[in-house]
C-alpha atoms as a PDB file:
ATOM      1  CA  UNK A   1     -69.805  66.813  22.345  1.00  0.00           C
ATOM      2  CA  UNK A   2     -69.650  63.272  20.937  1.00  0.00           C
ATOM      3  CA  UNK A   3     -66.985  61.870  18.485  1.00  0.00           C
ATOM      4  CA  UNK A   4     -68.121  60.932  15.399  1.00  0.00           C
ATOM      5  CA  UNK A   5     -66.237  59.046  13.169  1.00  0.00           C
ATOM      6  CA  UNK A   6     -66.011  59.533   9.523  1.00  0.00           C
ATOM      7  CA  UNK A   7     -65.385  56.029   8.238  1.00  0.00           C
ATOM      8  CA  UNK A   8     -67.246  52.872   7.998  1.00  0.00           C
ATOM      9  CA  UNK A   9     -66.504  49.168   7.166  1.00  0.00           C
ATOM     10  CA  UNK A  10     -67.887  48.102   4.213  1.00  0.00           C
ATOM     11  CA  UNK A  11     -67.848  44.704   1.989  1.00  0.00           C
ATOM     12  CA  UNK A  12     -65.584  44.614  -1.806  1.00  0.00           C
ATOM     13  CA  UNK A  13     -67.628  42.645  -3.761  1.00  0.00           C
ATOM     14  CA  UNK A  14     -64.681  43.589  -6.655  1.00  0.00           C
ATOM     15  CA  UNK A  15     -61.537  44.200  -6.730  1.00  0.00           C
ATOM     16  CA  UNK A  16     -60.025  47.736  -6.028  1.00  0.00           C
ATOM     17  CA  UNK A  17     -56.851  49.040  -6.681  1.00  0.00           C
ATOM     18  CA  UNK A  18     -54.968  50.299  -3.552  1.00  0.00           C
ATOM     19  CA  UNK A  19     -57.786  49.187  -1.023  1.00  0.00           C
ATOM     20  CA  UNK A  20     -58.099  45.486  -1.573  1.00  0.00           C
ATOM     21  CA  UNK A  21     -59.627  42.291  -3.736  1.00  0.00           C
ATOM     22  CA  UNK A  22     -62.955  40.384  -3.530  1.00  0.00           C
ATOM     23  CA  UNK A  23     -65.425  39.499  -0.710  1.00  0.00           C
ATOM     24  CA  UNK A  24     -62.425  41.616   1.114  1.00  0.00           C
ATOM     25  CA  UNK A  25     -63.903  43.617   4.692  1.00  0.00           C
ATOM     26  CA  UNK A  26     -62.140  47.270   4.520  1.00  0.00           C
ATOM     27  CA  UNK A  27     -62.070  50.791   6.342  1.00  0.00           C
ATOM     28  CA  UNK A  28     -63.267  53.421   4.205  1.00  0.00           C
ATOM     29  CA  UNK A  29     -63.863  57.049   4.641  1.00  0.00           C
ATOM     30  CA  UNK A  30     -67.962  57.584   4.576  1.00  0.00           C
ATOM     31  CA  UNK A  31     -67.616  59.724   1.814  1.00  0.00           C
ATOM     32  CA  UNK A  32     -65.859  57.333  -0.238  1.00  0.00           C
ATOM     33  CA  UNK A  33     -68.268  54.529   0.024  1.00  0.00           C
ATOM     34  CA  UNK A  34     -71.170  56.615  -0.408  1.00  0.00           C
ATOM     35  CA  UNK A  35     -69.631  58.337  -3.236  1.00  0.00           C
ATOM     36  CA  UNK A  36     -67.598  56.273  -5.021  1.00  0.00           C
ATOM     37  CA  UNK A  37     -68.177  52.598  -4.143  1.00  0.00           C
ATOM     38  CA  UNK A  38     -71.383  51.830  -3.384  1.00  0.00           C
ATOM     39  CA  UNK A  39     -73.106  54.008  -6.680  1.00  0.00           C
ATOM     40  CA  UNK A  40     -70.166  51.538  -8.661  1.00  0.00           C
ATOM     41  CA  UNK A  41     -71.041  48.825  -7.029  1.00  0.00           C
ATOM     42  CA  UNK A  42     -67.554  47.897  -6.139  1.00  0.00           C
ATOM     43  CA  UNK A  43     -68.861  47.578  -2.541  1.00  0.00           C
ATOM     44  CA  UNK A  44     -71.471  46.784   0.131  1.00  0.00           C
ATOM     45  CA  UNK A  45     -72.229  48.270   3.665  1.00  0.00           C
ATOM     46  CA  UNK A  46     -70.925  45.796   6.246  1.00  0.00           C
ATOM     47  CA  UNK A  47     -73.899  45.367   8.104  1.00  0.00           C
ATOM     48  CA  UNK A  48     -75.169  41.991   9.454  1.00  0.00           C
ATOM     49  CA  UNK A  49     -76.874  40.588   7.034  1.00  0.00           C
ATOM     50  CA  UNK A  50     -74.174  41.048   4.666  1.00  0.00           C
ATOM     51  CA  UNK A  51     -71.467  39.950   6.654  1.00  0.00           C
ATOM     52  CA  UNK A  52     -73.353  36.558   7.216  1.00  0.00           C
ATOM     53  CA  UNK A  53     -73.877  36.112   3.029  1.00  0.00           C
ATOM     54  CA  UNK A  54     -70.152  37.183   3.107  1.00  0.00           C
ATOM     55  CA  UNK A  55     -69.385  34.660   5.956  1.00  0.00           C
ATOM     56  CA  UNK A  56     -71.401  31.399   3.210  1.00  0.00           C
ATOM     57  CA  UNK A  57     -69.452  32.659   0.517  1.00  0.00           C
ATOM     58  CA  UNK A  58     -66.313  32.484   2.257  1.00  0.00           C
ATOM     59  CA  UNK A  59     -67.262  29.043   3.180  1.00  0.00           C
ATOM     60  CA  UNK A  60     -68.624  27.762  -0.256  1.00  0.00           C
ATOM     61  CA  UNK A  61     -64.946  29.207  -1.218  1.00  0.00           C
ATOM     62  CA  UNK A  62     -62.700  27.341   1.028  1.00  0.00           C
ATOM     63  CA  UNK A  63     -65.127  23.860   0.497  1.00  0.00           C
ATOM     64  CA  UNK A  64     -64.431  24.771  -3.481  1.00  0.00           C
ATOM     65  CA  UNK A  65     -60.847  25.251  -3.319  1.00  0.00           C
ATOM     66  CA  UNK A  66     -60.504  21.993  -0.723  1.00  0.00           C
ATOM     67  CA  UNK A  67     -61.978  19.830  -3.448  1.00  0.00           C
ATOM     68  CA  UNK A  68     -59.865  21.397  -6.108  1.00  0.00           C
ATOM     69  CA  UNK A  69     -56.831  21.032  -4.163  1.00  0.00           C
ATOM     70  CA  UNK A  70     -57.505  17.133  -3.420  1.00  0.00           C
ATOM     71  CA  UNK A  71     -58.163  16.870  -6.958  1.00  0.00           C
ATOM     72  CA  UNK A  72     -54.549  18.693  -8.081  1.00  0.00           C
ATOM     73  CA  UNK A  73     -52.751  15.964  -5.473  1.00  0.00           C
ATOM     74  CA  UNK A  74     -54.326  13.296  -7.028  1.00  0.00           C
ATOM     75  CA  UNK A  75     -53.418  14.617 -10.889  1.00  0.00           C
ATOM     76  CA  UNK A  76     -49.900  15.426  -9.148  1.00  0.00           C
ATOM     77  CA  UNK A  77     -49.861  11.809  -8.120  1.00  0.00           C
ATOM     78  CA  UNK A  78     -50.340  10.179 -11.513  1.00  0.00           C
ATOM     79  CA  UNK A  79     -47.730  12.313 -13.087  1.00  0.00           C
ATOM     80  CA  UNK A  80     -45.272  11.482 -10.698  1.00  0.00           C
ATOM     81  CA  UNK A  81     -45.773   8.087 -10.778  1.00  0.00           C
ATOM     82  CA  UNK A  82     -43.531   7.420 -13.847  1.00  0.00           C
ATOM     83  CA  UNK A  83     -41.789   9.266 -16.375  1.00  0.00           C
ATOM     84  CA  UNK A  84     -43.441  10.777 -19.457  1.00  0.00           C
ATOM     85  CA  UNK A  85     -41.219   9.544 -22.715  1.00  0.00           C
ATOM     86  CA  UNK A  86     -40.813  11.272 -25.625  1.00  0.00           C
ATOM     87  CA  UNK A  87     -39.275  10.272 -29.419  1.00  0.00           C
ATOM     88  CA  UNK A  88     -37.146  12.748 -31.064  1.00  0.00           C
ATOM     89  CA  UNK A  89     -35.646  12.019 -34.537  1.00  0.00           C
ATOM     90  CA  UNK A  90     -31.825  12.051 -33.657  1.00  0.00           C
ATOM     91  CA  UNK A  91     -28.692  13.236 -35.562  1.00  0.00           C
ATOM     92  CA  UNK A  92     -24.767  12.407 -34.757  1.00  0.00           C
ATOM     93  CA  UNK A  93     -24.022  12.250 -31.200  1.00  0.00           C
ATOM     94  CA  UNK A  94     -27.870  11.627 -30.271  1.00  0.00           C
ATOM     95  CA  UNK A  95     -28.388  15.588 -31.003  1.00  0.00           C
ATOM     96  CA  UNK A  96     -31.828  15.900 -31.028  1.00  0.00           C
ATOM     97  CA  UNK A  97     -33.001  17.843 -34.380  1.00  0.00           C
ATOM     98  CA  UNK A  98     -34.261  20.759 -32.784  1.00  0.00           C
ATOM     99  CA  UNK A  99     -35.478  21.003 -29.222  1.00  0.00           C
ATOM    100  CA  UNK A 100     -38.402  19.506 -26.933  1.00  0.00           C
ATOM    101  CA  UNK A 101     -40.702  22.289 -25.964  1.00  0.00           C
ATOM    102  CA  UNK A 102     -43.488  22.793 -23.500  1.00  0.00           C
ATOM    103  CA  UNK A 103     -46.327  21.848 -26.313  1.00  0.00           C
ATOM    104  CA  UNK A 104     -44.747  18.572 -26.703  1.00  0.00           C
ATOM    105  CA  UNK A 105     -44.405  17.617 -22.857  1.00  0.00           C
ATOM    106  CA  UNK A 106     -48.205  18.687 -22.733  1.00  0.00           C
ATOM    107  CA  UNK A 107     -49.263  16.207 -25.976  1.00  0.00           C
ATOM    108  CA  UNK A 108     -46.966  13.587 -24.157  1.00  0.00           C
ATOM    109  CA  UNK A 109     -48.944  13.991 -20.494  1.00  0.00           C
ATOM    110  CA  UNK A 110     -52.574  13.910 -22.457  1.00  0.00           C
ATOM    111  CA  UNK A 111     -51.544  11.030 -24.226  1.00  0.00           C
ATOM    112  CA  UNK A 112     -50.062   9.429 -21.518  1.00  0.00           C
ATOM    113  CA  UNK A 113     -51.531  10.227 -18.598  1.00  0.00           C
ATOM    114  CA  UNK A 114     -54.489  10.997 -19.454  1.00  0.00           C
ATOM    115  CA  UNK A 115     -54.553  14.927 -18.630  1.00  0.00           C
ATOM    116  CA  UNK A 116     -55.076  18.382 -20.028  1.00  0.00           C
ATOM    117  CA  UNK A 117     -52.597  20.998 -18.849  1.00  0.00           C
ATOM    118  CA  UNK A 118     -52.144  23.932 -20.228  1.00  0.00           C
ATOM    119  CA  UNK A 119     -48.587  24.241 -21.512  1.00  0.00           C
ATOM    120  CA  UNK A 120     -48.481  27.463 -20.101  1.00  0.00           C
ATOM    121  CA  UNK A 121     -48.284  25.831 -16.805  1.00  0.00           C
ATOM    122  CA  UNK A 122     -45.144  23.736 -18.145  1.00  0.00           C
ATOM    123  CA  UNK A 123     -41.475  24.364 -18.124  1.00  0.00           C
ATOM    124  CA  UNK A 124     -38.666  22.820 -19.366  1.00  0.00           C
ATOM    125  CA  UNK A 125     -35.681  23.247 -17.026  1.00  0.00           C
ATOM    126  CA  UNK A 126     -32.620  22.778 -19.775  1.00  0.00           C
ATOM    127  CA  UNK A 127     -32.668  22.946 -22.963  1.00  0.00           C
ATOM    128  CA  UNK A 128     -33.715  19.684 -24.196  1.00  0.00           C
ATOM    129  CA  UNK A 129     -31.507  19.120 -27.318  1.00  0.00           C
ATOM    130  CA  UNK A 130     -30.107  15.472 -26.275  1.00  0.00           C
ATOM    131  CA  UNK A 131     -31.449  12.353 -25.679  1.00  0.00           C
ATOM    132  CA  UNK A 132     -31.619  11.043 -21.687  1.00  0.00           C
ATOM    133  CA  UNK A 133     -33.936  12.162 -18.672  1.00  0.00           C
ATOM    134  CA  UNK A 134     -34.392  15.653 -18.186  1.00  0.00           C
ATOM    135  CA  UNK A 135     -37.291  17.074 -15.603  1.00  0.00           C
ATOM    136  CA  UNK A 136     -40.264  19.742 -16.143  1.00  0.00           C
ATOM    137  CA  UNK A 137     -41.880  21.667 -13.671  1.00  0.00           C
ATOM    138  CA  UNK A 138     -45.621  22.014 -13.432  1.00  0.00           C
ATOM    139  CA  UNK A 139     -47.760  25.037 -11.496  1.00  0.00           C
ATOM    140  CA  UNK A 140     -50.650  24.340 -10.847  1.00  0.00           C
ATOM    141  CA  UNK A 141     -51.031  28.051  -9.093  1.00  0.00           C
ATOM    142  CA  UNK A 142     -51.654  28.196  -5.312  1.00  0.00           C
ATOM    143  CA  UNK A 143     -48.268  27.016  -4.561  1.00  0.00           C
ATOM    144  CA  UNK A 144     -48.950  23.803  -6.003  1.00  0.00           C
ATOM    145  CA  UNK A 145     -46.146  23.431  -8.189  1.00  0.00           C
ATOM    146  CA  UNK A 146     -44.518  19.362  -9.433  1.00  0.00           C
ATOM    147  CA  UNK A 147     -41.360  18.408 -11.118  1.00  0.00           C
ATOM    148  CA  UNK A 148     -42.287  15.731 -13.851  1.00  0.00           C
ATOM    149  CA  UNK A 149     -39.689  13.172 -15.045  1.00  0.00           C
ATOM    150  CA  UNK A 150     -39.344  13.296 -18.879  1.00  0.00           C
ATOM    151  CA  UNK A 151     -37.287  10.562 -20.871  1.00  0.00           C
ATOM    152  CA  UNK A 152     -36.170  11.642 -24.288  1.00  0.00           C
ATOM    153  CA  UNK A 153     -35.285   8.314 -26.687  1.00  0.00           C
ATOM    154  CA  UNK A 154     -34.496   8.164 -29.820  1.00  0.00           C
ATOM    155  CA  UNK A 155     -37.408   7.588 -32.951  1.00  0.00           C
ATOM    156  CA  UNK A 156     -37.357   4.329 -34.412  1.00  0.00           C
END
């Protein structure tokens, strides 16, 4: 008597919970894929010709995210380059009025460097309430992640 075995590998094309994430090549039980992901189409049978479109998107993928990350170290390298200076209006003891916040460090970089980034992506170590130099840090995601030099001075 032969063995037959009861699973098959198939390709996610989405993500699923507790198996795995995109373009992602898995173990599944036969009934599973037949009943489950392949009607959803969460999934596709791993046969050749799939594994080869699988193989070109993996590649367009890694060419994508090579160009993206050459264009985050050149964006890190302007940023870095100098400080970004803000004005504050300034009370006794160069007490800022109020504090300088993520949305301000992002209006600062666009008008300064010349960049968009989201001020999600921003954080402000210390609380900025005096004047001096103070640094942010920015992620980029991926791991790419900057500290940026900030000079607070007072408003004219």
């Amino acid at each position: 008597m032969g063995t037959k075995t009861n699973t098959m590998q198939v390709i996610l094309i989405k993500e699923v919970d507790n198996l795995g994430g995109k373009d992602e090549l898995v173990t599944v039980k036969n009934g599973y894929a037949r009943n489950f992901l392949f009607p959803t189409k969460h999934a596709v049978e791993a046969n050749s010709s799939n594994l080869k479109q699988l193989e070109e998107r993996l590649k367009a993928k890694a060419k994508k995210e090579a160009v993206m990350l050459a264009e985050i170290t050149k964006v890190i390298a302007t940023l870095t380059a100098s400080p970004v200076k803000l004005t504050a209006k300034v009370g006794a003891n160069n007490k800022i009025f109020g504090s300088i916040t993520s949305l301000q460090v992002t209006k600062a970089i666009r008008e300064q460097k010349g960049y968009e980034i989201d001020r999600r992506r921003i954080s402000v170590a210390d609380d900025i309430k005096e004047l001096g130099a103070y640094k942010a840090t920015i992620d980029f995601g991926n791991g790419q992640i900057t500290e940026l030099d900030i000079e607070i001075a007072a408003e004219a």
